[in-house]
Protein backbone atom coordinates (compact mmCIF):
# COMPACT_ATOMS: atom_id res chain seq x y z
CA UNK A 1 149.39 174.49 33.81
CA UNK A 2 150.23 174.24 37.53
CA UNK A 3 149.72 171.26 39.87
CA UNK A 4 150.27 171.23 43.42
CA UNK A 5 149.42 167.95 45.39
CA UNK A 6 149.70 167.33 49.98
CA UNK A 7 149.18 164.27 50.99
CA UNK A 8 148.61 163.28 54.67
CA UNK A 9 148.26 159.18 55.24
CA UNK A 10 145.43 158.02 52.68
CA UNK A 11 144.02 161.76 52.18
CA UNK A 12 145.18 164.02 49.28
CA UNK A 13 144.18 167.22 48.31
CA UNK A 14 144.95 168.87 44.96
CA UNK A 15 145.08 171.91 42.92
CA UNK A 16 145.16 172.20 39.60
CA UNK A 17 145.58 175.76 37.19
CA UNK A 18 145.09 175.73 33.53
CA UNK A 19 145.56 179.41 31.40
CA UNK A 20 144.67 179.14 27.85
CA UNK A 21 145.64 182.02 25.52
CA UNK A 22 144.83 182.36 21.92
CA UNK A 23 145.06 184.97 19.35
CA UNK A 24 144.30 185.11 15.66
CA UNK A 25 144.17 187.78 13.04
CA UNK A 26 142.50 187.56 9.41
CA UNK A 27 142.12 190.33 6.60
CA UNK A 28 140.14 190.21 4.07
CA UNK A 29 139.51 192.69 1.30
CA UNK A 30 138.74 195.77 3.53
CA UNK A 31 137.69 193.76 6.64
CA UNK A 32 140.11 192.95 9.61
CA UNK A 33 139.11 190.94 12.57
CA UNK A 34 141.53 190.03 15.62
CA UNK A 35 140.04 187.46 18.01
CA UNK A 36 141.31 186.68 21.68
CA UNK A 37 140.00 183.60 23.80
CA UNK A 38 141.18 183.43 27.26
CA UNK A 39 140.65 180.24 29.42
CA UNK A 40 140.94 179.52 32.86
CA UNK A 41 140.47 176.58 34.84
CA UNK A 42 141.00 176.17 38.61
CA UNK A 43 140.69 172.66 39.91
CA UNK A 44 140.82 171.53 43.36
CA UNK A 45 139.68 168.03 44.88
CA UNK A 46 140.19 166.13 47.80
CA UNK A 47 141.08 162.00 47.61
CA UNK A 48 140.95 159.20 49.31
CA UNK A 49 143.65 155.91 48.73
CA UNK A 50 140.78 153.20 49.44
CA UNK A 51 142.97 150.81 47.96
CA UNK A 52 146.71 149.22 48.00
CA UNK A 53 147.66 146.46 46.22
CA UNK A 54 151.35 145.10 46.68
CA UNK A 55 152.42 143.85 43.32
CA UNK A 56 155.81 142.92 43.91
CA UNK A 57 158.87 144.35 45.82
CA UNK A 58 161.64 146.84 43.77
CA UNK A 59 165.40 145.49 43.86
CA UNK A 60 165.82 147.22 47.11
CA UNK A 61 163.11 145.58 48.98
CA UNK A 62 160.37 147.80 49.11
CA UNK A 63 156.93 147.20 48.33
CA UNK A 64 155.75 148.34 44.74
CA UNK A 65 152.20 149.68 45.48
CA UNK A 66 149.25 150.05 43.09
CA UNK A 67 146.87 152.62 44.20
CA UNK A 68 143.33 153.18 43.77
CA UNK A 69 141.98 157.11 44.67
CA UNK A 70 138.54 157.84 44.81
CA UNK A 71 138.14 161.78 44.56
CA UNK A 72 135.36 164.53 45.04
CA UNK A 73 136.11 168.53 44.03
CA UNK A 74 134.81 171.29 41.86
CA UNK A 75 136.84 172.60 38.50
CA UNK A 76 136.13 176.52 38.24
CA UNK A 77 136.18 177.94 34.89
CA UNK A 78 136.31 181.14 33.20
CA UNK A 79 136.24 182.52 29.12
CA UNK A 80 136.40 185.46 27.82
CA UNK A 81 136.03 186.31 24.33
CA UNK A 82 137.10 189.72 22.55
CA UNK A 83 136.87 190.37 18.73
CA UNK A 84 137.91 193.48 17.32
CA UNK A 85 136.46 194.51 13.41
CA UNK A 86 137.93 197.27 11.29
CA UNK A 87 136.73 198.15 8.23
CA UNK A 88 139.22 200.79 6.01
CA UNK A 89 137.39 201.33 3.00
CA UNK A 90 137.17 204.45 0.54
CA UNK A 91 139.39 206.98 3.07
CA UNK A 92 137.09 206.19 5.91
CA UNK A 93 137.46 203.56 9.37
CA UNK A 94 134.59 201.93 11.28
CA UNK A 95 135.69 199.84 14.06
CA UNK A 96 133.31 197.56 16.26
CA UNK A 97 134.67 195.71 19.37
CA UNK A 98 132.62 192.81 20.94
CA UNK A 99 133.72 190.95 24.34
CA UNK A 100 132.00 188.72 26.53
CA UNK A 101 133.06 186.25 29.18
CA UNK A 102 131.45 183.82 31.22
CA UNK A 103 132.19 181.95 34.42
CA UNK A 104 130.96 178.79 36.10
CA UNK A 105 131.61 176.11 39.16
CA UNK A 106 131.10 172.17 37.91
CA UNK A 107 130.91 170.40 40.80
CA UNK A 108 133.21 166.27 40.30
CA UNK A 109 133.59 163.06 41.37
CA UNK A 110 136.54 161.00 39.70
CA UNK A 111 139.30 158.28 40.39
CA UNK A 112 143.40 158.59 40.22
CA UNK A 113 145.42 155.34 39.77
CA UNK A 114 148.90 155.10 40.52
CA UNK A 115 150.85 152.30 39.17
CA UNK A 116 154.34 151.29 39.67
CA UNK A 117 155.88 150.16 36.51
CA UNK A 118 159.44 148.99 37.15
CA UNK A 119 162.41 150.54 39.67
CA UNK A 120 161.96 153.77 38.71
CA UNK A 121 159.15 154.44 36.31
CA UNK A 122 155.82 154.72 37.29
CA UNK A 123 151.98 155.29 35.44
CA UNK A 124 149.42 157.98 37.08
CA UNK A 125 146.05 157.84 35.28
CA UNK A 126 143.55 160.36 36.37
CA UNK A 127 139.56 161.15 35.23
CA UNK A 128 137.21 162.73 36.38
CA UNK A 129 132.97 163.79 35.35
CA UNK A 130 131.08 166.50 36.47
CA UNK A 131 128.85 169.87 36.06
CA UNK A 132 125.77 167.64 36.41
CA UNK A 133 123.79 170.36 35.13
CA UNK A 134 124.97 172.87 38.12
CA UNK A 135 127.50 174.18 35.75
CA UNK A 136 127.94 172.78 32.89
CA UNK A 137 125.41 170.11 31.55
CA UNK A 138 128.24 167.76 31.38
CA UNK A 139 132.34 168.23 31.68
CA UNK A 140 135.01 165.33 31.84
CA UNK A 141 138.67 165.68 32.11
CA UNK A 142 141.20 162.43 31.86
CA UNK A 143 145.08 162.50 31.43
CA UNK A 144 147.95 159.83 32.18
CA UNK A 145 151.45 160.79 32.66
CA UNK A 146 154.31 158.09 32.91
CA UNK A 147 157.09 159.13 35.21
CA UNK A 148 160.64 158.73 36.21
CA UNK A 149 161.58 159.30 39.74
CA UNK A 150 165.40 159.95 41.37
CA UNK A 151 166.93 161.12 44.31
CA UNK A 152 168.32 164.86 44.42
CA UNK A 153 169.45 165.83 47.88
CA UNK A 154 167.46 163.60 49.54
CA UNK A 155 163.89 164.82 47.47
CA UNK A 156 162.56 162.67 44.75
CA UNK A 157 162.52 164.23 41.35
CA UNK A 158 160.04 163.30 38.94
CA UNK A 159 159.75 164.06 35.12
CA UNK A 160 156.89 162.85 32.88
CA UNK A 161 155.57 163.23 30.01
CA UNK A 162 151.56 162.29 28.90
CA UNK A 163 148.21 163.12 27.41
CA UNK A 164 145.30 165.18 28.43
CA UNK A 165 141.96 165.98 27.57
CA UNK A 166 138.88 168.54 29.24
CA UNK A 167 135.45 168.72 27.88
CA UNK A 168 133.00 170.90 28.88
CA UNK A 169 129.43 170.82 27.15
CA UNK A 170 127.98 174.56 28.62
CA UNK A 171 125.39 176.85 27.62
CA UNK A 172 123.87 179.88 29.54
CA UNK A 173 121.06 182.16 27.46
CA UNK A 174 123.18 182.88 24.06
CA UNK A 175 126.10 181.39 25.02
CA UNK A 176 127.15 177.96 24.14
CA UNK A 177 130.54 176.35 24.95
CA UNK A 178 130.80 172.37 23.47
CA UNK A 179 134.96 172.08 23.48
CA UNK A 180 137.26 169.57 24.03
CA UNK A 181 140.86 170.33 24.37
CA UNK A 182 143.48 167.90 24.25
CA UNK A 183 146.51 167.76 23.91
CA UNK A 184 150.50 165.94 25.27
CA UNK A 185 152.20 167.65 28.19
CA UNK A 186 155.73 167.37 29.93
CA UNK A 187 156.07 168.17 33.47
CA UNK A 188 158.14 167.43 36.21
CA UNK A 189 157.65 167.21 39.91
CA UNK A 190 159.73 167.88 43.51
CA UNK A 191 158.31 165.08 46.55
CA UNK A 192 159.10 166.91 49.76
């Protein structure tokens, strides 16, 4: 998972890149499967920081800032599914391989809050709803990642740590995708 973030003023623009990989083998008797799900997810919105609230001032004087971001964007996502069956039985092989993938655009609309929580430590919560039947008939992402910031050569350095979760409810002819992933994460950040 990749995030880059530019700010300019109030505006922001973001991208975000997920790459899911998973792999799992079974045997049974005669039978063996192996299954591989790729997913992909590329995110990009745009914000606005309609509202500042000064909450207090850190010990150095400067204004401690909670922020309220409005944002609009579109998540594009991609699967693909490949299962591969072998049957050895009496001297003999069959094999059948099956893959399919899919891809979509779910148009968003969410909100990102930014919350100083002391000195150095701050809160960014993040959500977001979409596909609105364009896409998918409904997908939702939210995470929150508490933070510490220093000073490294002049650049603030952030590392985090925090939750997130993505639903997507899709279906398209035969294929149905109702998952949500979820999950903690660890990050950290360069301001420059």
């Amino acid at each position: 998972m990749a995030v880059v973030e530019a700010r300019k003023g109030r505006y922001g623009f973001a991208f975000n890149a997920l790459f899911v990989r998973t792999n799992s083998d079974a045997r049974t008797g005669p039978f063996d499967a192996k299954n591989t799900t790729d997913i992909a997810t590329v995110g990009f919105g745009v914000s606005y920081r309609a509202i500042e609230w000064e909450i207090g001032r850190s010990a150095s004087g400067e204004p401690r800032i909670l922020a309220l971001e409005p944002l609009v964007g579109a998540r594009l996502n991609h699967l693909r599914g490949e299962i591969d069956v072998k049957l050895d039985a009496g001297g003999r092989t069959a094999r059948r391989q099956f893959d399919e993938s899919q891809a979509w655009v779910d148009p968003l609309v969410g909100v990102i809050v930014v919350a100083p929580l002391a000195e150095r430590w701050s809160l960014r919560a993040e959500a977001d709803i979409g596909g609105f039947g364009v896409g998918s008939d409904l997908t939702w992402n939210a995470q929150a990642i508490l933070s510490y910031r220093w000073t490294v050569g002049g650049y603030d350095v952030l590392a985090g740590a925090g939750y997130r979760a993505l639903y997507w409810d899709y279906q398209d002819g035969s294929f149905e995708w109702d998952v949500t992933m979820s999950g903690p994460l660890l990050g950290a950040a360069v301001r420059f």
